[in-house]
C-alpha atoms as a PDB file:
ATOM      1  CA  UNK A   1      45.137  46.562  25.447  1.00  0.00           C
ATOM      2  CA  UNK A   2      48.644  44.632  25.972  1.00  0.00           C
ATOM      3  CA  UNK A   3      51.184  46.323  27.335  1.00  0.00           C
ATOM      4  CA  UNK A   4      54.591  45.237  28.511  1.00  0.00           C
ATOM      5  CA  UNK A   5      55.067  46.903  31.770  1.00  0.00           C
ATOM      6  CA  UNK A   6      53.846  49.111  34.515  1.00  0.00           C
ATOM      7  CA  UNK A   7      56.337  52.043  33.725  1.00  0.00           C
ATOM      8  CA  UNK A   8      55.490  51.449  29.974  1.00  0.00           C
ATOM      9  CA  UNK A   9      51.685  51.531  30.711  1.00  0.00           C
ATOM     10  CA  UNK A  10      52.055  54.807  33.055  1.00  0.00           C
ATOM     11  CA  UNK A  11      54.522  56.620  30.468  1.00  0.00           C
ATOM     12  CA  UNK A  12      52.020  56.257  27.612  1.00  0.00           C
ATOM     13  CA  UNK A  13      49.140  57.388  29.677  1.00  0.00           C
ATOM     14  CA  UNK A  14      51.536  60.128  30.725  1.00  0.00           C
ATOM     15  CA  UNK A  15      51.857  61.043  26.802  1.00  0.00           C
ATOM     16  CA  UNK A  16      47.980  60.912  26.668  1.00  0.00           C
ATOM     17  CA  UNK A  17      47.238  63.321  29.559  1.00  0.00           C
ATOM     18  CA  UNK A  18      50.030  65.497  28.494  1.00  0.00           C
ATOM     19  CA  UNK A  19      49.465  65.920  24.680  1.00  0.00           C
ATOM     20  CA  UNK A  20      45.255  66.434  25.672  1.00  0.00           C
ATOM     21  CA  UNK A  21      47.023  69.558  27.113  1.00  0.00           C
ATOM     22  CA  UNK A  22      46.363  68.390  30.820  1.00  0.00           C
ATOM     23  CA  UNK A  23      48.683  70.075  33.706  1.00  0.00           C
ATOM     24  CA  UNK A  24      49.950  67.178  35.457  1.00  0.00           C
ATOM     25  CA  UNK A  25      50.550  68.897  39.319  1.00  0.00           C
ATOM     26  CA  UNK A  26      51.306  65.326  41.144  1.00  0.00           C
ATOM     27  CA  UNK A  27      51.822  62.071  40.752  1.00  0.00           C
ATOM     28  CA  UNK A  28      51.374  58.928  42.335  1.00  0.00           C
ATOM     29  CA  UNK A  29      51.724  54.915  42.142  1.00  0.00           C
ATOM     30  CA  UNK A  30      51.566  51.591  43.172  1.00  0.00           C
ATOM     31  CA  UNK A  31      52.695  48.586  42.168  1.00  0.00           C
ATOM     32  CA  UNK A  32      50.867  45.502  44.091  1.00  0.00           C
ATOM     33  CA  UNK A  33      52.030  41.885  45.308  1.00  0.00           C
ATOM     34  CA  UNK A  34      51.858  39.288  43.731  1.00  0.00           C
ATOM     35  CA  UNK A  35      50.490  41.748  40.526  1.00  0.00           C
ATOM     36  CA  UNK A  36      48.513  44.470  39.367  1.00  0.00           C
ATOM     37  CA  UNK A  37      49.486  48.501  39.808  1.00  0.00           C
ATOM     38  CA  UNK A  38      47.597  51.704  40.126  1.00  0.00           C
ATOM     39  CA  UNK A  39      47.890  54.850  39.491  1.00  0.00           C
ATOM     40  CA  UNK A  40      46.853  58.270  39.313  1.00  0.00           C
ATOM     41  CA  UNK A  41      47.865  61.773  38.425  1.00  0.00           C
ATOM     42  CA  UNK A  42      46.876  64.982  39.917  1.00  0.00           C
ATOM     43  CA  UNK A  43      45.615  67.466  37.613  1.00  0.00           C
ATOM     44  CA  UNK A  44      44.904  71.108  37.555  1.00  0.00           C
ATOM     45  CA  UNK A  45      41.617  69.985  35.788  1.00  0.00           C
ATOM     46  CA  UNK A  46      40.930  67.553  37.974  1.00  0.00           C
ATOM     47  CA  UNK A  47      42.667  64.482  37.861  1.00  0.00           C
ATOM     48  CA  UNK A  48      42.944  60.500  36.080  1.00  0.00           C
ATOM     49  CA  UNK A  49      43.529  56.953  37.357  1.00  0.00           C
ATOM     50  CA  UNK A  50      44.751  53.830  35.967  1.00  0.00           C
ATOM     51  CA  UNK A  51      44.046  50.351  37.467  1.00  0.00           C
ATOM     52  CA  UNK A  52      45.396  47.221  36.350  1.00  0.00           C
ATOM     53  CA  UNK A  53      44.054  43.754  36.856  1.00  0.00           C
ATOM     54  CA  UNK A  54      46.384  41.241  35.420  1.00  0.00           C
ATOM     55  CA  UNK A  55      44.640  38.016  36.817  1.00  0.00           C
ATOM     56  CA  UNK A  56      41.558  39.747  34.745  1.00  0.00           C
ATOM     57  CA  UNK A  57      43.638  40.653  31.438  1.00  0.00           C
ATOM     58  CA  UNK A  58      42.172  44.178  32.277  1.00  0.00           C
ATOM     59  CA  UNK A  59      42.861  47.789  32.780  1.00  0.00           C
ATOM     60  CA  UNK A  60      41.109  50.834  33.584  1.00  0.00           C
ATOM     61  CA  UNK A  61      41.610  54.488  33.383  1.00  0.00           C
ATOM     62  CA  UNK A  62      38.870  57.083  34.444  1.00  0.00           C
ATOM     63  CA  UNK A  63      39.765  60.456  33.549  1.00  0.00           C
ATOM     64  CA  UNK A  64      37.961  63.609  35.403  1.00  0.00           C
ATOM     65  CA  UNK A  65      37.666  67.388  34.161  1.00  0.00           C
ATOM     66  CA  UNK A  66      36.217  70.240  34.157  1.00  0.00           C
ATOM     67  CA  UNK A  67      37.769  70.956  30.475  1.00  0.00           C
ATOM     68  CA  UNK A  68      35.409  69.065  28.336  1.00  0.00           C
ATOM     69  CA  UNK A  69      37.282  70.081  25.669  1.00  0.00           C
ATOM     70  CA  UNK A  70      40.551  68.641  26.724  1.00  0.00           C
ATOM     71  CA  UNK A  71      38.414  65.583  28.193  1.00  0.00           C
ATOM     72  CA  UNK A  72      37.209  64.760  24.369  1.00  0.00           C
ATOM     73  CA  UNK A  73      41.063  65.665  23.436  1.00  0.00           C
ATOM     74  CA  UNK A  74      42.177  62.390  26.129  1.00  0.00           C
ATOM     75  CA  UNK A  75      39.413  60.330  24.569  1.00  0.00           C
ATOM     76  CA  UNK A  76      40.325  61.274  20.584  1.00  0.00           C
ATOM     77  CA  UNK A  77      44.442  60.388  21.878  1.00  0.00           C
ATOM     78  CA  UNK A  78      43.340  57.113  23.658  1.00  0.00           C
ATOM     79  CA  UNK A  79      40.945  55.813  20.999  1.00  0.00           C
ATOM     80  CA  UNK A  80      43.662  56.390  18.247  1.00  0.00           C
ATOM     81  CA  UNK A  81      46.434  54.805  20.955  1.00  0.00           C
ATOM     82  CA  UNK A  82      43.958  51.520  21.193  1.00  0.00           C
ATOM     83  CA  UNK A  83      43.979  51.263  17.614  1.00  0.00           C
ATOM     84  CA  UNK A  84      47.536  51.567  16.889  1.00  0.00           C
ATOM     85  CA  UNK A  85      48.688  49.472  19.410  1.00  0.00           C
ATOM     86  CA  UNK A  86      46.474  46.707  17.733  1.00  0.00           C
ATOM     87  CA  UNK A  87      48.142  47.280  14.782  1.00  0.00           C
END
């Protein structure tokens, strides 16, 4: 997936976790010199994490719960978000 920033990146995950019906509690980040940025949200469910590795045209976000069905909600919302951005 391309994306065209950091904040970009972290709102749309942001979206993601929220609309899954997530409770975001805290929030955290890091951007990293010369590139790449992390970061990760607290959750009353548990909680998610996004790594990016531009040198490696890759990111990566693990989410955690112990709301499977809000878990298979995050996965349903990032699927369709991968296939519209390729659109």
């Amino acid at each position: 997936m391309r994306y065209s920033s950091d904040h970009q990146l972290k709102t749309d995950v942001e979206r993601l976790i929220i609309s899954s019906g997530f409770t975001v509690l805290k929030f955290i980040d890091h951007v990293f010199e010369p590139q790449g940025y992390t970061a990760l949200w607290l959750l009353a469910e548990s909680h998610c994490a996004l790594h990016t590795f531009p040198e490696e045209h890759k990111a990566y976000i693990e989410i955690s719960s112990c709301n499977s069905g809000m878990y298979v909600n995050f996965v349903i919302a990032y699927n369709q978000y991968i296939k519209d951005a390729k659109n």
